[in-house]
Protein backbone atom coordinates (compact mmCIF):
# COMPACT_ATOMS: atom_id res chain seq x y z
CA UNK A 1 99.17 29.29 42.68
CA UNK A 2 98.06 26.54 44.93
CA UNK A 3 96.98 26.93 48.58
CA UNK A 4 96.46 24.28 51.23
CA UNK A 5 93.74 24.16 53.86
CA UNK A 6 93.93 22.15 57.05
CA UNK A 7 90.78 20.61 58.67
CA UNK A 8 91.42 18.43 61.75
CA UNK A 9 88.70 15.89 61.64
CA UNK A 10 87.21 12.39 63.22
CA UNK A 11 87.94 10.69 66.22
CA UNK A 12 91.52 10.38 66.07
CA UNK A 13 92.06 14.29 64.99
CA UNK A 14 93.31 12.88 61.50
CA UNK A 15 94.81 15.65 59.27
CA UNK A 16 92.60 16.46 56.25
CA UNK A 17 93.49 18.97 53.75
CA UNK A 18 92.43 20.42 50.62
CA UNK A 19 94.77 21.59 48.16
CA UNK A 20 93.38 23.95 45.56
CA UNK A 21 94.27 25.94 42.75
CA UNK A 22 93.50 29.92 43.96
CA UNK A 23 92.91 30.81 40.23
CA UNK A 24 90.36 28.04 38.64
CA UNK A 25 89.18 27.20 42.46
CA UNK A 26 90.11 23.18 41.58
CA UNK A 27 90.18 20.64 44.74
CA UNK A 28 91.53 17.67 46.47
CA UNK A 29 90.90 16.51 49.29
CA UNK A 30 92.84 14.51 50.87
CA UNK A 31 92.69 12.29 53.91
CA UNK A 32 88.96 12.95 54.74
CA UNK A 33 89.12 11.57 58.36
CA UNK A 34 85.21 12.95 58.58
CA UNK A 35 82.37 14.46 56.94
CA UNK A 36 82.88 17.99 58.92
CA UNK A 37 80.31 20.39 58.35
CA UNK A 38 83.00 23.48 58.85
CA UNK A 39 84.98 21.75 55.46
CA UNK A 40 81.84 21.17 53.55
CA UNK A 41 80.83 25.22 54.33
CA UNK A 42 83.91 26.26 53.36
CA UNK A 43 84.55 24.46 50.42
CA UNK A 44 81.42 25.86 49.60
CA UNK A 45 82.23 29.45 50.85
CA UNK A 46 85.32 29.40 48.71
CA UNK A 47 83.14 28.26 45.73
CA UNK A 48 85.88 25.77 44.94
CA UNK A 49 84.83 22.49 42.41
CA UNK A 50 86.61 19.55 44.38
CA UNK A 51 87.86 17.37 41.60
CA UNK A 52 89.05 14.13 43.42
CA UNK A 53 89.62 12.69 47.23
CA UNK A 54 92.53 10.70 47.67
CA UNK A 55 94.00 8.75 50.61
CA UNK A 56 97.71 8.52 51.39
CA UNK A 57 96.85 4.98 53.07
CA UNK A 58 94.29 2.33 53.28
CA UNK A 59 93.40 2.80 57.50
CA UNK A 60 89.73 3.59 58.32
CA UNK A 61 91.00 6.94 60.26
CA UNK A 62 91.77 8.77 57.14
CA UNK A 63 88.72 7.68 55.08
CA UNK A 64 85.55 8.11 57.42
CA UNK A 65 84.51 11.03 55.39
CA UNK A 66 85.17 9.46 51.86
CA UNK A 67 81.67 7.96 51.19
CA UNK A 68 79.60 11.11 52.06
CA UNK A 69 82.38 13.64 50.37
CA UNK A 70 82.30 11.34 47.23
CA UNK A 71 77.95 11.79 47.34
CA UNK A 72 78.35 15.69 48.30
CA UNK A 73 81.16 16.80 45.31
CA UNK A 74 80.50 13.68 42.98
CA UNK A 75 84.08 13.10 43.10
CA UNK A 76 86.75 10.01 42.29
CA UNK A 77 87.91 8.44 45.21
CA UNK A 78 92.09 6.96 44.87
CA UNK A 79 94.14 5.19 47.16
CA UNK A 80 97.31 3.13 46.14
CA UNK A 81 96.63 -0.29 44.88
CA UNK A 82 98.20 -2.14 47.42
CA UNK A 83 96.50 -1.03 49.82
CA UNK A 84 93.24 -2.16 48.97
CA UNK A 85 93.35 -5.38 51.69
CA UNK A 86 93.83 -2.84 54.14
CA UNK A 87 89.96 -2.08 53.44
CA UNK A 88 88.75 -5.31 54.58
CA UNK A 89 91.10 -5.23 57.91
CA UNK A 90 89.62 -2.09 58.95
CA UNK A 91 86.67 -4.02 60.02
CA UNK A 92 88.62 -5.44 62.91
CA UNK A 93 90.92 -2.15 63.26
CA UNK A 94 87.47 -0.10 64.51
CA UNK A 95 85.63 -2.62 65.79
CA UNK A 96 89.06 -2.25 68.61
CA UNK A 97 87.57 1.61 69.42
CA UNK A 98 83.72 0.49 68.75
CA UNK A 99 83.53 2.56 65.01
CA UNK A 100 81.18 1.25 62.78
CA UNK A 101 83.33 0.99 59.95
CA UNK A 102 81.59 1.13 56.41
CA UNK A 103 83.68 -0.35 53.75
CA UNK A 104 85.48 2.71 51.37
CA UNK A 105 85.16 0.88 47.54
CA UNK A 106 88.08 2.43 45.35
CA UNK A 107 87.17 4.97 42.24
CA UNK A 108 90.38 4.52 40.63
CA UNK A 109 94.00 2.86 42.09
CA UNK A 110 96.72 4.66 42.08
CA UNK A 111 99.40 2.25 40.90
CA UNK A 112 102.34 4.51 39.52
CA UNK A 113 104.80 7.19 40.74
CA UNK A 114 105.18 10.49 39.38
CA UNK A 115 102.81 13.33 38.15
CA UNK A 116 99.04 13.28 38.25
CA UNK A 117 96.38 15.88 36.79
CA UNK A 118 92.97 16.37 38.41
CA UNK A 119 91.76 18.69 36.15
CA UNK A 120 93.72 22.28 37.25
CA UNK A 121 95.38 20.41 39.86
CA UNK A 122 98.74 18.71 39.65
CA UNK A 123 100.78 16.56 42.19
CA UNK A 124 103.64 14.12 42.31
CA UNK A 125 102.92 11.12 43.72
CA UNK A 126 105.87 9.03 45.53
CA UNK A 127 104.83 4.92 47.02
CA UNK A 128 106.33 5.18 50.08
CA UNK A 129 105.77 1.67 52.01
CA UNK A 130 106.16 0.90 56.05
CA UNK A 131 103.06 1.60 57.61
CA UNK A 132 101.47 0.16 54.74
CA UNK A 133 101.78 -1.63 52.19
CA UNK A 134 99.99 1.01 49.83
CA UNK A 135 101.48 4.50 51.47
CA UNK A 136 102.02 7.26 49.65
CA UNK A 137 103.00 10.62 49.87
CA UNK A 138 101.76 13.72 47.52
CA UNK A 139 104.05 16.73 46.93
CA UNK A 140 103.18 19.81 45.69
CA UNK A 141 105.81 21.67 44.01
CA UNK A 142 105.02 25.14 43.49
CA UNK A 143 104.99 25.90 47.19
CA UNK A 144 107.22 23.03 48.29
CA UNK A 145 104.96 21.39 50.73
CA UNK A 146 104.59 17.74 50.99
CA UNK A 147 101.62 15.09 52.59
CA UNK A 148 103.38 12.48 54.15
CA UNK A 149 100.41 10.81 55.95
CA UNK A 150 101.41 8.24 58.79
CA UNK A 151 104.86 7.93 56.62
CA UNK A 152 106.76 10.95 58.74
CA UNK A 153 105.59 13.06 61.81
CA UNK A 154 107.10 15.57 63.43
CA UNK A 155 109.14 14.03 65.78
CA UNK A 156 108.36 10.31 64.96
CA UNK A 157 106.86 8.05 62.12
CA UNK A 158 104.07 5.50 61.43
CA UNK A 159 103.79 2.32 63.36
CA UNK A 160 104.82 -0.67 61.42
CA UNK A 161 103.45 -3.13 63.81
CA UNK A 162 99.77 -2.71 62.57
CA UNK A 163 99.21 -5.81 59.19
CA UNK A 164 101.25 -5.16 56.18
CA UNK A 165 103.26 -2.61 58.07
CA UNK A 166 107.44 -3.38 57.92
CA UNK A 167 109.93 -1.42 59.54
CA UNK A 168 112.36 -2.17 56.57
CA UNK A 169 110.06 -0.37 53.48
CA UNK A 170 110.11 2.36 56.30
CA UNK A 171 113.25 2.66 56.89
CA UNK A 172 113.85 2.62 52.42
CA UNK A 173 111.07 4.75 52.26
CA UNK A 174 112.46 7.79 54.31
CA UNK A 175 115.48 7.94 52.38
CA UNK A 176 113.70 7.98 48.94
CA UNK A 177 111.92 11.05 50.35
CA UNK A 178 115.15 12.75 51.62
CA UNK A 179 117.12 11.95 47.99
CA UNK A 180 114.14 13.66 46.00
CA UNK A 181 113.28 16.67 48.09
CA UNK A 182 114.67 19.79 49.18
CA UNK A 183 115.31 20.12 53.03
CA UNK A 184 113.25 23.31 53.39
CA UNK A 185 110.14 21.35 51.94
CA UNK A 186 107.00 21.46 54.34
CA UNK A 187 105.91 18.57 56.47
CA UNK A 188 102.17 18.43 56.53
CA UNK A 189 101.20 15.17 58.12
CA UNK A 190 98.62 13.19 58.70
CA UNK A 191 98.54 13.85 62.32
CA UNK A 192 99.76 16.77 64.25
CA UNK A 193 102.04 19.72 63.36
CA UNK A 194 103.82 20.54 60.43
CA UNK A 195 107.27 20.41 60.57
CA UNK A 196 109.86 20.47 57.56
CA UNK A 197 112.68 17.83 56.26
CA UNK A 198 115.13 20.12 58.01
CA UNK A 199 113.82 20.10 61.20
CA UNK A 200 112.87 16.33 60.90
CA UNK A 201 116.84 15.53 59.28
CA UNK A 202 117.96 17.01 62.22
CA UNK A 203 115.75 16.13 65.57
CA UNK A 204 113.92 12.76 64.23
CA UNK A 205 115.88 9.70 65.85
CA UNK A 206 113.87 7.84 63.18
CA UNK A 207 114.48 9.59 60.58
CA UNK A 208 118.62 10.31 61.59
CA UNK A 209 118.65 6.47 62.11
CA UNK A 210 116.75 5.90 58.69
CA UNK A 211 119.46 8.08 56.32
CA UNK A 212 122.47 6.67 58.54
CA UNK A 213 121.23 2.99 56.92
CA UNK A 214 121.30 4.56 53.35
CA UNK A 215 124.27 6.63 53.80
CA UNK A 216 122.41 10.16 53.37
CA UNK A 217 124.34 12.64 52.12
């Protein structure tokens, strides 16, 4: 059985959360938008082995705690190959709210959809372009819940007016989530509250306006 712990983290309150396996105590983590001493203690509390640290996009708010989590857990780093310019524009992106940004150098890409194994661990990844080029989104099927990042909010969705952002991948990549997953599936995004498909199919203007362009159900 897996279990998912949320950790709000950094200077825009970014969303990190470890996913973990309750019986073997494997972990990702995923979106580390800071070190945070409270997730380091309890990963360590809850004896789990973190396995790998992914990103669900290339902006500098949901990796600030990549380079010290890698050192701490000697684990992979992944992001989605094409985001990997968005690592050299973060440099401007935080230099905007005075960050010093250090650069985040890729373990492995990610650069298919489908299943991936981190040891105990397994998720289905989906490319979901808009607010970048590189965005993804990481479902977890046993308990239905799925990390959208800055693809889907409750109530709203990523900007597409930051580089490599387009409304139109958005727009394509909404309805590829809504045609693979159930309604009741979990929301847990990269910023603020959960929500679920249902909720977000029914209240979203963004997302209504997204499935009326593909014809949704």
């Amino acid at each position: 059985m897996y279990s998912i712990k949320l950790f709000v983290l950094g200077f825009f309150n970014t969303n990190t959360y470890v996913v973990y396996n309750e019986h073997t105590l494997d972990g990702i983590i995923v979106d580390p938008g800071g070190y945070g001493k409270d997730l380091v203690e309890w990963i360590k509390s809850m004896g789990l082995n973190i396995v790998a640290i992914m990103a669900t996009h290339g902006h500098f708010d949901h990796l600030e705690g990549v380079n010290k989590l890698r050192d701490k857990f000697d684990a992979e780093f992944l992001i989605h190959r094409d985001d990997l310019e968005i690592l050299d524009y973060n440099y401007d992106l935080a230099r905007q709210f005075n960050i010093d940004y250090r650069k985040v150098e890729p373990d492995k890409v990610i650069d298919r959809e489908g299943y991936h194994r981190f040891k105990s661990i397994e998720v289905y990844i989906l490319h979901t372009p808009g607010h970048t080029p590189g965005s993804i989104t990481i479902y977890i099927p046993s308990i239905s819940s799925l990390l959208t990042g800055d693809t889907l909010f409750s109530g709203s969705v990523g900007t597409t007016e930051l580089p490599g952002g387009c409304e139109e991948d958005l727009l394509k990549s909404l309805c590829k989530i809504y045609s693979l997953y159930p309604l009741e599936t979990i929301v847990l995004p990269g910023h603020g509250p959960k929500s679920t498909l249902d909720k977000e199919y029914r209240a979203n203007l963004f997302v209504i306006n997204a499935l009326n362009s593909c014809r949704y159900r």
